[in-house]
PDB file of N, CA and C in Angstrom:
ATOM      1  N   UNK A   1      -4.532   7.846 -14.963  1.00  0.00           N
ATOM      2  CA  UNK A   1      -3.152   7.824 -15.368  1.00  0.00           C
ATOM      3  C   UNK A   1      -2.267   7.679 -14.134  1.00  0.00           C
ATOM      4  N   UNK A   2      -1.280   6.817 -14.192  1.00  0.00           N
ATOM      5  CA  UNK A   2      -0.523   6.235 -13.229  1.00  0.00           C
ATOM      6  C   UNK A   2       0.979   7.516 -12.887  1.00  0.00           C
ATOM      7  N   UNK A   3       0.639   8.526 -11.691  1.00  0.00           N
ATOM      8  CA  UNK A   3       1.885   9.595 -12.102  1.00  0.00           C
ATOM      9  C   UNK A   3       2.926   9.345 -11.112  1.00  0.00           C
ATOM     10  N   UNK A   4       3.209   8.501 -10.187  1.00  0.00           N
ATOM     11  CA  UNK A   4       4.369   8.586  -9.217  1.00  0.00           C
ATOM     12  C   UNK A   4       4.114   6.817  -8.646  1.00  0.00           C
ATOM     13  N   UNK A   5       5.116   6.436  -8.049  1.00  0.00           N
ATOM     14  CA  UNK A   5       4.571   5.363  -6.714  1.00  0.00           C
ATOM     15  C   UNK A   5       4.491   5.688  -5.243  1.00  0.00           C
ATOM     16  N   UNK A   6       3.318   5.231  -5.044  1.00  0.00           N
ATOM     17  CA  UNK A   6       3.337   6.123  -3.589  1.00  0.00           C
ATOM     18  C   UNK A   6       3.425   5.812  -2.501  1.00  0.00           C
ATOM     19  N   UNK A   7       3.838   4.502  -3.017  1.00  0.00           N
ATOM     20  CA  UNK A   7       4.402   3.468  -1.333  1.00  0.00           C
ATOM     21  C   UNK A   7       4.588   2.071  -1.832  1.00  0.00           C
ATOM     22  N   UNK A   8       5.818   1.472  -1.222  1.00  0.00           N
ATOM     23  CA  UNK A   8       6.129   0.249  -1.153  1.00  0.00           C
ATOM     24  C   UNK A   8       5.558  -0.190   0.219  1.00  0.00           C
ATOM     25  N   UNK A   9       4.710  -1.623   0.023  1.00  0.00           N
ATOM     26  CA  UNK A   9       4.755  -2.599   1.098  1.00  0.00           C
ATOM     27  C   UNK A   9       5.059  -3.556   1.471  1.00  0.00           C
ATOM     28  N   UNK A  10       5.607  -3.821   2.729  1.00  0.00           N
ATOM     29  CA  UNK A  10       6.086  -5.518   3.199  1.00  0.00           C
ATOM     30  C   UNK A  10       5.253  -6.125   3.492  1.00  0.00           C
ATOM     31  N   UNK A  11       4.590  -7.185   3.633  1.00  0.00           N
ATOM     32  CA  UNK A  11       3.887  -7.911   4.412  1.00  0.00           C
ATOM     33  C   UNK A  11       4.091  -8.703   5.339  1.00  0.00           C
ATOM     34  N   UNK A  12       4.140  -8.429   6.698  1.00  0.00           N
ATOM     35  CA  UNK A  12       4.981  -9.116   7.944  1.00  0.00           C
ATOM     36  C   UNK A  12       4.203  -9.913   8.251  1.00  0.00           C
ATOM     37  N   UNK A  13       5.087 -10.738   9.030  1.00  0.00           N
ATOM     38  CA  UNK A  13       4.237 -12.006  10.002  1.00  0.00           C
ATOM     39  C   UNK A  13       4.013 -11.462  11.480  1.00  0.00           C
ATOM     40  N   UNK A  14       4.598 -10.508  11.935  1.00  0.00           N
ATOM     41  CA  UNK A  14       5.011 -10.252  13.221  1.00  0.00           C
ATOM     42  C   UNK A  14       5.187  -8.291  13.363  1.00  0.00           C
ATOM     43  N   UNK A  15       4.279  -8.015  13.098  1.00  0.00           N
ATOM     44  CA  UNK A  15       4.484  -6.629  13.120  1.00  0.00           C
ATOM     45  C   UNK A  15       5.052  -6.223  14.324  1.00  0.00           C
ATOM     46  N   UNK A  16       5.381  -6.536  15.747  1.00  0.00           N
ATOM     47  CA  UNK A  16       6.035  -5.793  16.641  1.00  0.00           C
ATOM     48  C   UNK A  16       7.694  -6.185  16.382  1.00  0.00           C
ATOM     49  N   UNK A  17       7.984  -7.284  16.024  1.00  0.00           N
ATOM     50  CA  UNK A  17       9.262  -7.428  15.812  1.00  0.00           C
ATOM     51  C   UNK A  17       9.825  -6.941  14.258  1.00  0.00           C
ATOM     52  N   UNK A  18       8.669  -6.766  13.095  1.00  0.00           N
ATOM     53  CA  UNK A  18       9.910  -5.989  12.078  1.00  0.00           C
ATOM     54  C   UNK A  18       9.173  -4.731  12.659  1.00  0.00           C
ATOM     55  N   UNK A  19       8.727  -3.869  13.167  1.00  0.00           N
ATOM     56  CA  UNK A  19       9.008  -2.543  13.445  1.00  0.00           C
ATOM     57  C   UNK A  19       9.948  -2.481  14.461  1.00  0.00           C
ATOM     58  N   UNK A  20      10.486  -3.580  15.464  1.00  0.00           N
ATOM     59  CA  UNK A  20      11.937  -3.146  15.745  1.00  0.00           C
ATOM     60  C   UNK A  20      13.172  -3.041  15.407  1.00  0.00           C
ATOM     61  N   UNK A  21      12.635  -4.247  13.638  1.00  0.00           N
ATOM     62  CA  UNK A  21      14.294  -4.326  13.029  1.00  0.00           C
ATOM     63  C   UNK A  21      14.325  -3.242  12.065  1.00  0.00           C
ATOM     64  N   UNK A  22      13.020  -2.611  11.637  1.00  0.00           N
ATOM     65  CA  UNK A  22      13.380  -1.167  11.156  1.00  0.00           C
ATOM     66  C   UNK A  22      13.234  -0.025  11.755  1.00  0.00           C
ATOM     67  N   UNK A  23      12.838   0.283  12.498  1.00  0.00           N
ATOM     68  CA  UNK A  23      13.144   1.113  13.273  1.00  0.00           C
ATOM     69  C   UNK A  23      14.813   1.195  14.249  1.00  0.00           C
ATOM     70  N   UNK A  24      14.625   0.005  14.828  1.00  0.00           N
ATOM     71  CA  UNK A  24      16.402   0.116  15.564  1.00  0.00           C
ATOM     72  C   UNK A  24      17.204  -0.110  14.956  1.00  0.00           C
ATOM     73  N   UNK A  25      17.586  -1.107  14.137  1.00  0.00           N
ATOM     74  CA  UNK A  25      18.157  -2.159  12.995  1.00  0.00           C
ATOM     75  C   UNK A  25      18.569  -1.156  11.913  1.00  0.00           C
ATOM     76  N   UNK A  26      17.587  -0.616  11.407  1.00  0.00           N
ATOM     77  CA  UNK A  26      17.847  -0.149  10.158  1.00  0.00           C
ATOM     78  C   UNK A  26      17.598   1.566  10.486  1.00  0.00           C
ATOM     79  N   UNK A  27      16.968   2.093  11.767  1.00  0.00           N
ATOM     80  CA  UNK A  27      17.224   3.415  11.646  1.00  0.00           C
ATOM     81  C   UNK A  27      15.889   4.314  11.321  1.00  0.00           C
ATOM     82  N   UNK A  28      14.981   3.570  10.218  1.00  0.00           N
ATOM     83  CA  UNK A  28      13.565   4.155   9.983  1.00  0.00           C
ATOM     84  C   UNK A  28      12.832   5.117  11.145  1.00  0.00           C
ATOM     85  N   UNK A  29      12.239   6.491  10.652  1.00  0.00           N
ATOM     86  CA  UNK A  29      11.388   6.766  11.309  1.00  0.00           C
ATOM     87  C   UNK A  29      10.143   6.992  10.504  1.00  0.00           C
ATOM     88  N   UNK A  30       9.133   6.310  11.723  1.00  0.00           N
ATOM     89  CA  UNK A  30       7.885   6.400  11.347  1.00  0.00           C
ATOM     90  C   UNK A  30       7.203   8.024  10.970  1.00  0.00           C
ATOM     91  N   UNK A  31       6.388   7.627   9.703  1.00  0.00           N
ATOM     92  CA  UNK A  31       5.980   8.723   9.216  1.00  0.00           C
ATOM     93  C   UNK A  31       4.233   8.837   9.947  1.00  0.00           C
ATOM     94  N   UNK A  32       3.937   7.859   9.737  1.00  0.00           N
ATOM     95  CA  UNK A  32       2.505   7.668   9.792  1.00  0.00           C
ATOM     96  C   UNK A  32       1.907   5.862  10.513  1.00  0.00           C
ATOM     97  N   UNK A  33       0.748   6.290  11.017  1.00  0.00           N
ATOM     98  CA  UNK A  33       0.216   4.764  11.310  1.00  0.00           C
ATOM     99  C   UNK A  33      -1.034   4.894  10.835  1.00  0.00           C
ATOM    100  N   UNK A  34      -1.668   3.896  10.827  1.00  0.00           N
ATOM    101  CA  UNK A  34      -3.285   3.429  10.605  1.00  0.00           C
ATOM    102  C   UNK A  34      -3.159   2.202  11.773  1.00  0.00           C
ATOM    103  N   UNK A  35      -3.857   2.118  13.141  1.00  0.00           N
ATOM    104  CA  UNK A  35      -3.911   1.221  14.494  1.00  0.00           C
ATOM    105  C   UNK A  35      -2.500   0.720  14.111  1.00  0.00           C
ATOM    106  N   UNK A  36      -3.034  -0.419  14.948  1.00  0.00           N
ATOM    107  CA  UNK A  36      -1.144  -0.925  15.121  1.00  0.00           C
ATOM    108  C   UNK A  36      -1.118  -1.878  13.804  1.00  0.00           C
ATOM    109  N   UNK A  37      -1.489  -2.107  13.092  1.00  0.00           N
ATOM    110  CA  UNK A  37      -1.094  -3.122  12.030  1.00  0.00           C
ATOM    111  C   UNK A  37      -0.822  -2.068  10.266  1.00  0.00           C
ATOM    112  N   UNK A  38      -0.346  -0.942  10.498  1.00  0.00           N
ATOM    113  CA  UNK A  38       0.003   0.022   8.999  1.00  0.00           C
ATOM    114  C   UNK A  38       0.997   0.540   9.372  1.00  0.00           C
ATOM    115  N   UNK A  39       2.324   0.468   9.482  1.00  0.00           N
ATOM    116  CA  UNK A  39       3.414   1.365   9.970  1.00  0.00           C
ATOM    117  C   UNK A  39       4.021   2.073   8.637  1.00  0.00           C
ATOM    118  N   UNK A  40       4.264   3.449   8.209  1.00  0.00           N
ATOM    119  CA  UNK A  40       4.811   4.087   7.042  1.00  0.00           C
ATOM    120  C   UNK A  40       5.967   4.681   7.426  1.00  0.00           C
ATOM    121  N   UNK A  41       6.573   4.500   6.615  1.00  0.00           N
ATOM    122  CA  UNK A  41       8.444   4.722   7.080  1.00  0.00           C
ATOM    123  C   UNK A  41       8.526   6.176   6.102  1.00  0.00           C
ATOM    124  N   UNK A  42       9.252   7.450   6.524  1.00  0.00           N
ATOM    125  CA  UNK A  42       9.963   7.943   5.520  1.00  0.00           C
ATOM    126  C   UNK A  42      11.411   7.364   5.157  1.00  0.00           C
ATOM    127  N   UNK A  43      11.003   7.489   3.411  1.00  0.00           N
ATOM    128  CA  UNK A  43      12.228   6.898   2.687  1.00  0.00           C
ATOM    129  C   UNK A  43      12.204   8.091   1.569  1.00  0.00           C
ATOM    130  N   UNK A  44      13.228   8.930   1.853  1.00  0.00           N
ATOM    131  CA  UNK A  44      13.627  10.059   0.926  1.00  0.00           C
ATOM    132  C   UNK A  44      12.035  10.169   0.372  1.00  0.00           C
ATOM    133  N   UNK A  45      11.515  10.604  -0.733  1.00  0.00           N
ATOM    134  CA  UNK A  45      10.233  11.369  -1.212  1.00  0.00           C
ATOM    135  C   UNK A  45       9.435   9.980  -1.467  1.00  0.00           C
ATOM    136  N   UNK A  46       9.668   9.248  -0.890  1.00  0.00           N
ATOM    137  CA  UNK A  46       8.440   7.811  -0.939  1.00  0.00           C
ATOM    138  C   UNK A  46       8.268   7.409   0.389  1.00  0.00           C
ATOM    139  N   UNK A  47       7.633   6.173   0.585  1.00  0.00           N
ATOM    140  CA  UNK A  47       6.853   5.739   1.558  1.00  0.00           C
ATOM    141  C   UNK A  47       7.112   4.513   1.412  1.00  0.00           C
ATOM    142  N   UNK A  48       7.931   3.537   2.795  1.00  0.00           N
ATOM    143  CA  UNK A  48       7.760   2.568   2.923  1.00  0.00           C
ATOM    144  C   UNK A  48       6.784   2.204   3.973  1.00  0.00           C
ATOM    145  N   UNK A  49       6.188   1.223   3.502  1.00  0.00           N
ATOM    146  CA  UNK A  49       4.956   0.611   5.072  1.00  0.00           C
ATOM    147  C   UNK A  49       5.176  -0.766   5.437  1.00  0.00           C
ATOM    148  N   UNK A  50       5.364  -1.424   6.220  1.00  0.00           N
ATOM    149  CA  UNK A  50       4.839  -2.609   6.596  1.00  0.00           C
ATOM    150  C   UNK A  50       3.666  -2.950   7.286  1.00  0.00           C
ATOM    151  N   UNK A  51       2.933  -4.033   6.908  1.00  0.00           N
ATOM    152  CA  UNK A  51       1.630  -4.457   7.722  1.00  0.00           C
ATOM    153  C   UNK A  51       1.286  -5.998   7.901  1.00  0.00           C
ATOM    154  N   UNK A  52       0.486  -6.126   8.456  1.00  0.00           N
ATOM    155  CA  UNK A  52      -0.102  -7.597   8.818  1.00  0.00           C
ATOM    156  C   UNK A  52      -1.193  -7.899   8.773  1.00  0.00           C
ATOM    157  N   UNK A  53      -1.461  -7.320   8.309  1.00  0.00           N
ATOM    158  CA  UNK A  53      -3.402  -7.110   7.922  1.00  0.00           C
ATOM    159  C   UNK A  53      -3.724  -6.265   6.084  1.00  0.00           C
ATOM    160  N   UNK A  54      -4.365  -5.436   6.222  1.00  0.00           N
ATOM    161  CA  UNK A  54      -5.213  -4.874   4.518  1.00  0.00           C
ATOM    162  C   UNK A  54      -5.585  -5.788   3.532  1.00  0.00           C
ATOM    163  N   UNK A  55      -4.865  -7.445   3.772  1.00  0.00           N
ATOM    164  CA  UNK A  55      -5.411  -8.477   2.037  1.00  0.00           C
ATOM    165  C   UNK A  55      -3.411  -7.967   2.181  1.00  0.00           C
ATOM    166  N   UNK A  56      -2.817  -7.842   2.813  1.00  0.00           N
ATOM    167  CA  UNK A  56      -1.340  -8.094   2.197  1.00  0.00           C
ATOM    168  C   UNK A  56      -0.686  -9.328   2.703  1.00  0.00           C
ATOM    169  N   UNK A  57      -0.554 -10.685   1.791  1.00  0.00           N
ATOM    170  CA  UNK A  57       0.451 -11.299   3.007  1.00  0.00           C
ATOM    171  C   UNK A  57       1.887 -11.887   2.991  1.00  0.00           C
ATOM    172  N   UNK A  58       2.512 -12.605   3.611  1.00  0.00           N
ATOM    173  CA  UNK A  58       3.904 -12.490   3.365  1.00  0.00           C
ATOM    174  C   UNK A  58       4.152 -13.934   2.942  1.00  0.00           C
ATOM    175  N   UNK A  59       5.505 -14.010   2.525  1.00  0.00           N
ATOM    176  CA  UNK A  59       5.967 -13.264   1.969  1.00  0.00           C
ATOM    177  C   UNK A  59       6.041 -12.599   0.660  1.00  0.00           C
ATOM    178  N   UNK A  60       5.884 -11.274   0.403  1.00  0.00           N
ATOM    179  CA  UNK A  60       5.114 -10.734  -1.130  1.00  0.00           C
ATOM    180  C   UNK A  60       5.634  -9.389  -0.577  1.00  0.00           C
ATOM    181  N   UNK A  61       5.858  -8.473  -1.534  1.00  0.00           N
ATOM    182  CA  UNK A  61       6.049  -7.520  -1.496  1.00  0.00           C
ATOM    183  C   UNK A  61       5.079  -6.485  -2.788  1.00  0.00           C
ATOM    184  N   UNK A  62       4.471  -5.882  -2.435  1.00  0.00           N
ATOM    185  CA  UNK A  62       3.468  -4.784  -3.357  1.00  0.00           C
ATOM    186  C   UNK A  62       3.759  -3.271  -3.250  1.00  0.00           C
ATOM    187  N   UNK A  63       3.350  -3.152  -4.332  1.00  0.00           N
ATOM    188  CA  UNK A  63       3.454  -1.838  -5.082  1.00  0.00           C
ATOM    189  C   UNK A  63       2.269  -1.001  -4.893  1.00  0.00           C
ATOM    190  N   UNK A  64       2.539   0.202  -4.840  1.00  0.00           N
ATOM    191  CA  UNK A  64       1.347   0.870  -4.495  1.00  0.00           C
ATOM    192  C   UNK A  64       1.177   2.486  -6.252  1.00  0.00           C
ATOM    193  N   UNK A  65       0.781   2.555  -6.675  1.00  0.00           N
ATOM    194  CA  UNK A  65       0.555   3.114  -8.164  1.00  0.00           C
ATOM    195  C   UNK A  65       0.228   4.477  -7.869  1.00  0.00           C
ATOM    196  N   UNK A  66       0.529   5.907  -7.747  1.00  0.00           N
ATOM    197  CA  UNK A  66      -0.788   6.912  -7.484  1.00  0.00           C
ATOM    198  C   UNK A  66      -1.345   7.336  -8.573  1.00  0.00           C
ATOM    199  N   UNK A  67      -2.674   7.496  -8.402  1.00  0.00           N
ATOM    200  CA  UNK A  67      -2.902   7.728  -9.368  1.00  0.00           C
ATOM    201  C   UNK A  67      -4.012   9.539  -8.941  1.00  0.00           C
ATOM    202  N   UNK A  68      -4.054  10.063 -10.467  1.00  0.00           N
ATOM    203  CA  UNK A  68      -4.622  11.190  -9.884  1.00  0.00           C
ATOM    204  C   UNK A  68      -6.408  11.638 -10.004  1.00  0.00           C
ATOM    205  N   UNK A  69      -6.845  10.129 -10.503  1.00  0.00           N
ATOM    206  CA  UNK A  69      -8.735  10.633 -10.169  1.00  0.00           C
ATOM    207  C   UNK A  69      -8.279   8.607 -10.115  1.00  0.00           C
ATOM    208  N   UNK A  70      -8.214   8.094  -8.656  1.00  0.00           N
ATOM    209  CA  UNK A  70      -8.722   6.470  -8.403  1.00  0.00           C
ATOM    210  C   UNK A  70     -10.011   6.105  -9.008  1.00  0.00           C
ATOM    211  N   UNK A  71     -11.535   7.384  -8.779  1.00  0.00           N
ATOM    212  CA  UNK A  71     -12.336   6.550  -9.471  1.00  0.00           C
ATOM    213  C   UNK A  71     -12.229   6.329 -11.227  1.00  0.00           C
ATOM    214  N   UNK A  72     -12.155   6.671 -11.322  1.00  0.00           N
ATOM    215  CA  UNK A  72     -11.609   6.991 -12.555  1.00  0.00           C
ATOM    216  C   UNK A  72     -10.803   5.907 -13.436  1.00  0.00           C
ATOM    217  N   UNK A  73      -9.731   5.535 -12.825  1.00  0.00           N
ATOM    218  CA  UNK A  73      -8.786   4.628 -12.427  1.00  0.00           C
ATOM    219  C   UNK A  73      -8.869   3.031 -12.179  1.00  0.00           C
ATOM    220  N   UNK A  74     -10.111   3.122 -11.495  1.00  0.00           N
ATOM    221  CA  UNK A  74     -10.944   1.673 -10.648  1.00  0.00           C
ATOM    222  C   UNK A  74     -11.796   1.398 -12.268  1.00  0.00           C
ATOM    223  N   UNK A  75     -12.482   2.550 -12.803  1.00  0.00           N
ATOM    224  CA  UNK A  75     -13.432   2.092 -13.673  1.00  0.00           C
ATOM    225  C   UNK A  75     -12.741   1.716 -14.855  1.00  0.00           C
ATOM    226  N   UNK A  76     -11.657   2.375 -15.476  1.00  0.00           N
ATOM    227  CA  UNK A  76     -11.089   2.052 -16.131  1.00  0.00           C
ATOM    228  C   UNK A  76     -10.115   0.501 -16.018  1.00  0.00           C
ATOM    229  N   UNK A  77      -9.809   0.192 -14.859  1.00  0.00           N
ATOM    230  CA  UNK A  77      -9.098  -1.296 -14.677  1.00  0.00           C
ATOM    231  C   UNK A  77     -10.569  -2.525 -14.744  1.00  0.00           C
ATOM    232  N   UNK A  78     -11.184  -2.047 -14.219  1.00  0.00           N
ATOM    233  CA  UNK A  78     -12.901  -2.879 -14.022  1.00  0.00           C
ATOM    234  C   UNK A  78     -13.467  -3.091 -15.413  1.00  0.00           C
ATOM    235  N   UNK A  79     -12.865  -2.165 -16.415  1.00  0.00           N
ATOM    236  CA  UNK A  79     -14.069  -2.213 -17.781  1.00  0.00           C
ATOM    237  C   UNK A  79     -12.423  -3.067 -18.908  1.00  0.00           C
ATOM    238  N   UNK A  80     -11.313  -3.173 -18.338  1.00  0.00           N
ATOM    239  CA  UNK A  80     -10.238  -3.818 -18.596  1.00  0.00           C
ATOM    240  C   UNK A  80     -10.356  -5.951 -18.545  1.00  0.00           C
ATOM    241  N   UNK A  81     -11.805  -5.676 -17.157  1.00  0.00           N
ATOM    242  CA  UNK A  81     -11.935  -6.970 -16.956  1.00  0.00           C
ATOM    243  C   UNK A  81     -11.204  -7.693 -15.747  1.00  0.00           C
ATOM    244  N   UNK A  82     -10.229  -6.469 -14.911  1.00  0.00           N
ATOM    245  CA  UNK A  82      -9.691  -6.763 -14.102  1.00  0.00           C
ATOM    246  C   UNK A  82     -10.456  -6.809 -12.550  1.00  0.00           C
ATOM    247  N   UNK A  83     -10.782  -7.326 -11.791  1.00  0.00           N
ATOM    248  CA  UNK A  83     -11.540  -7.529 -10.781  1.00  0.00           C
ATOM    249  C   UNK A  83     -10.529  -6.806  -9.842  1.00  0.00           C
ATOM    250  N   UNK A  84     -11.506  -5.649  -8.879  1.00  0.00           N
ATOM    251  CA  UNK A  84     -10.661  -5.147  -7.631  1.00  0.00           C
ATOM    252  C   UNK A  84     -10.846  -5.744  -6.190  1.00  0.00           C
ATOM    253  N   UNK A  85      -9.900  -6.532  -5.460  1.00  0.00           N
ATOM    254  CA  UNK A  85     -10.361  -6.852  -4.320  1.00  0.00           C
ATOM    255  C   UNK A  85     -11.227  -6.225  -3.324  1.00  0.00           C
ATOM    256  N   UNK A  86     -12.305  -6.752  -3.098  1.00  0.00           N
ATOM    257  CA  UNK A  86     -12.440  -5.886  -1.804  1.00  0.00           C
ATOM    258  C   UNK A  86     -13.127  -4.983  -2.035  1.00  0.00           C
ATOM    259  N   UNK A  87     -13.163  -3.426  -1.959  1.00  0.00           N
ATOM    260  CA  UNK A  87     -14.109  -2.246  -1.832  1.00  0.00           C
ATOM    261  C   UNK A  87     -12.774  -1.761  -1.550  1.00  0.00           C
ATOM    262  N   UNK A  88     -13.065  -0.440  -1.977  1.00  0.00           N
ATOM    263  CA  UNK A  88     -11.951   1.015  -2.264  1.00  0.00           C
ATOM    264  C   UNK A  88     -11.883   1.178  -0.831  1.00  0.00           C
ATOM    265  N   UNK A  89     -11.020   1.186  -0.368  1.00  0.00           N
ATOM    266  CA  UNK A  89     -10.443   1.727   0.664  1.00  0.00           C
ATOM    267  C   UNK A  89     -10.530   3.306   1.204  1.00  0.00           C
ATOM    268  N   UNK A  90     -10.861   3.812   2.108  1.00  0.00           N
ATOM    269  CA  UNK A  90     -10.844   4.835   2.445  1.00  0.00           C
ATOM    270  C   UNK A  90     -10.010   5.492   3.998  1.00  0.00           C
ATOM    271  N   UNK A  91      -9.112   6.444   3.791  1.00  0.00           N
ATOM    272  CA  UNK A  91      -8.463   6.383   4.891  1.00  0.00           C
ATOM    273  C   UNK A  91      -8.176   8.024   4.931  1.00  0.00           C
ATOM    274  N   UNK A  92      -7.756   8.364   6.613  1.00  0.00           N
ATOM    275  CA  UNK A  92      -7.681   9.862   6.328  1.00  0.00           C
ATOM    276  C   UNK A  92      -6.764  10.491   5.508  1.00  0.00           C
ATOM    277  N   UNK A  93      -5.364   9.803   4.727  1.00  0.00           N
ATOM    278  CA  UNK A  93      -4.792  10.751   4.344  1.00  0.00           C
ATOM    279  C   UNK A  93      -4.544  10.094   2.769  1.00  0.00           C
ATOM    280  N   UNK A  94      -5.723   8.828   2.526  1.00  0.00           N
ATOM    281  CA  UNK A  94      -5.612   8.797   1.224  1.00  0.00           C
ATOM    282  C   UNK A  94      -6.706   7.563   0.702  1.00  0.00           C
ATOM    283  N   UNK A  95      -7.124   7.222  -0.454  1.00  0.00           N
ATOM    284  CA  UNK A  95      -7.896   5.790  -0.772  1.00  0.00           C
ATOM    285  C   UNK A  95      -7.134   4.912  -1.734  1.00  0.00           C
ATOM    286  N   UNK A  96      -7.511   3.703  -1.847  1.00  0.00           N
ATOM    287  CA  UNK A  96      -7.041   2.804  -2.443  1.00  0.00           C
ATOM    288  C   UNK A  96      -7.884   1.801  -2.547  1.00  0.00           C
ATOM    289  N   UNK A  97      -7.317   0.488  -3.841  1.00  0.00           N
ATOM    290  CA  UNK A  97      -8.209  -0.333  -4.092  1.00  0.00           C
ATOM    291  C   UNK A  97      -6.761  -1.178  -4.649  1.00  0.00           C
ATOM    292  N   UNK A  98      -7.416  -2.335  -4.076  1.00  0.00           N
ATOM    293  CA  UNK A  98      -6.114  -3.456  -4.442  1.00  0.00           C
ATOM    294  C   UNK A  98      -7.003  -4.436  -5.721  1.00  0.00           C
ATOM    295  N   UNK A  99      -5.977  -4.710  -6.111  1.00  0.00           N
ATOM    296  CA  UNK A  99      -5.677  -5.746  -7.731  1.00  0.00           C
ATOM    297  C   UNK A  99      -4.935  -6.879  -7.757  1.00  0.00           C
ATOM    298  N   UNK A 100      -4.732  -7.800  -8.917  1.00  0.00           N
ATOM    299  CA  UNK A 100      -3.746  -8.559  -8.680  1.00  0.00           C
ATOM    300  C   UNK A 100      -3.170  -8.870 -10.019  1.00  0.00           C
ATOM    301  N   UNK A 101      -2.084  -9.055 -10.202  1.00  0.00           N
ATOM    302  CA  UNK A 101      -1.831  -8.960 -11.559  1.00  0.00           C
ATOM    303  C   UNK A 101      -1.689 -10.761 -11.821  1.00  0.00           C
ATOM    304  N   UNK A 102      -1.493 -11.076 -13.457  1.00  0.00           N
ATOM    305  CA  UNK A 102      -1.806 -12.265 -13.177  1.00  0.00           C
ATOM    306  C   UNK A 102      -1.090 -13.503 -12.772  1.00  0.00           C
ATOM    307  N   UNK A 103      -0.275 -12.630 -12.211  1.00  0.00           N
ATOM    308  CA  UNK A 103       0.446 -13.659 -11.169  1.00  0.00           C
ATOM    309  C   UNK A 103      -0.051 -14.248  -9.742  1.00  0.00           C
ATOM    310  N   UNK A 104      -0.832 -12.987  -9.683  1.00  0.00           N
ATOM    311  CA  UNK A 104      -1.724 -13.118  -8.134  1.00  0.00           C
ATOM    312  C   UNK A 104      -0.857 -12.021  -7.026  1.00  0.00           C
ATOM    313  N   UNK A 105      -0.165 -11.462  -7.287  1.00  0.00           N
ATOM    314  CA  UNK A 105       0.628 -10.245  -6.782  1.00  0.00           C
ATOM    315  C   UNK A 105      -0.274  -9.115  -6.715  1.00  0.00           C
ATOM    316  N   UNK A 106      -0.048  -8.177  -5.610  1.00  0.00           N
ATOM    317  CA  UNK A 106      -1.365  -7.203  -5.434  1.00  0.00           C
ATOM    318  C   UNK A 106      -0.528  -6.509  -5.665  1.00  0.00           C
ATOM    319  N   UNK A 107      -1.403  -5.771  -6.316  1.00  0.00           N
ATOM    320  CA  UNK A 107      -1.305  -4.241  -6.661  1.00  0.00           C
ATOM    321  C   UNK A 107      -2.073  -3.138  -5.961  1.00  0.00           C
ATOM    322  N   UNK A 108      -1.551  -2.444  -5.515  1.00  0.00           N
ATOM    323  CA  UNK A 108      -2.493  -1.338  -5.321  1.00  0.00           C
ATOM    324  C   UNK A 108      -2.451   0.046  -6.008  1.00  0.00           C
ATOM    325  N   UNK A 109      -3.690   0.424  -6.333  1.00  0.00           N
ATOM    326  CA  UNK A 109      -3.839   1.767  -7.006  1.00  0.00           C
ATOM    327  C   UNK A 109      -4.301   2.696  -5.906  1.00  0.00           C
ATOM    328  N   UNK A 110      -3.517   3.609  -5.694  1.00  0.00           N
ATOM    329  CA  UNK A 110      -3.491   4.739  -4.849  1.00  0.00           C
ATOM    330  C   UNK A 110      -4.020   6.029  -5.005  1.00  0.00           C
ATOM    331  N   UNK A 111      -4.918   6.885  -4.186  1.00  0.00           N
ATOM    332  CA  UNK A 111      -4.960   8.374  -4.574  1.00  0.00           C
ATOM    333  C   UNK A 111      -4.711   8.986  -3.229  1.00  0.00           C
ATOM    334  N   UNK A 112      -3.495   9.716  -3.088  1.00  0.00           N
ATOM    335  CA  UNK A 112      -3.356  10.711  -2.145  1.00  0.00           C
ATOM    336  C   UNK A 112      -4.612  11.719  -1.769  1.00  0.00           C
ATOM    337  N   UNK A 113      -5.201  12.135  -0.682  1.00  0.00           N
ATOM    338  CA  UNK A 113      -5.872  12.957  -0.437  1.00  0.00           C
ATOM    339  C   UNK A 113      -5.392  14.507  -0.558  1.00  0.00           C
ATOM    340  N   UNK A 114      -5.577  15.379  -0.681  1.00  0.00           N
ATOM    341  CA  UNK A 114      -4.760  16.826  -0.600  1.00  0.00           C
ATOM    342  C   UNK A 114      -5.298  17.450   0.594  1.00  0.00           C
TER     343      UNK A 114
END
């Protein structure tokens, strides 16, 4: 079950120059990184990120879904007939598995770690 969104993403061409137009430009401070290509912005009780890498590319903007059991989540979109890019993602402060709806727009389904 789909209970919050848990991050918007950009997909940059140039990750050192939009982390200077949001960061100086617009003021953003970084919440979080994953190496240099995942930057997460706090934005009031959500999460903006930009990147240049994960399967995101530009220009597109994606949605990120949380959900509260992903496997769960994955099996249920998979037995839907929907194919997940890639392999579930695993990261320290959360996993994910990207989709595409049938536009070809990714989706990602999210589970926060606790």
């Amino acid at each position: 079950m789909i209970t919050d969104i848990a991050f918007v993403v950009y997909p940059v061409t140039n990750i050192a120059r939009s982390r200077a137009f949001y960061e100086q430009a617009l003021g953003l401070k970084v919440a979080d990184t994953f190496g240099s290509s995942w930057i997460e912005y706090e934005a009031g009780p959500g999460t903006f990120a930009i990147t240049d890498n994960f399967g995101f590319t530009a220009p597109s903007t994606s949605v990120a879904f949380e959900v509260d059991d992903l496997d769960s989540q994955v099996a249920s979109i998979t037995a839907a007939g929907v194919p997940i890019e890639g392999d579930i993602n695993d990261f320290p402060s959360c996993r994910m598995a990207l989709i595409k709806d049938p536009d070809g727009s990714t989706i990602c389904i999210h589970q926060r770690k606790s």
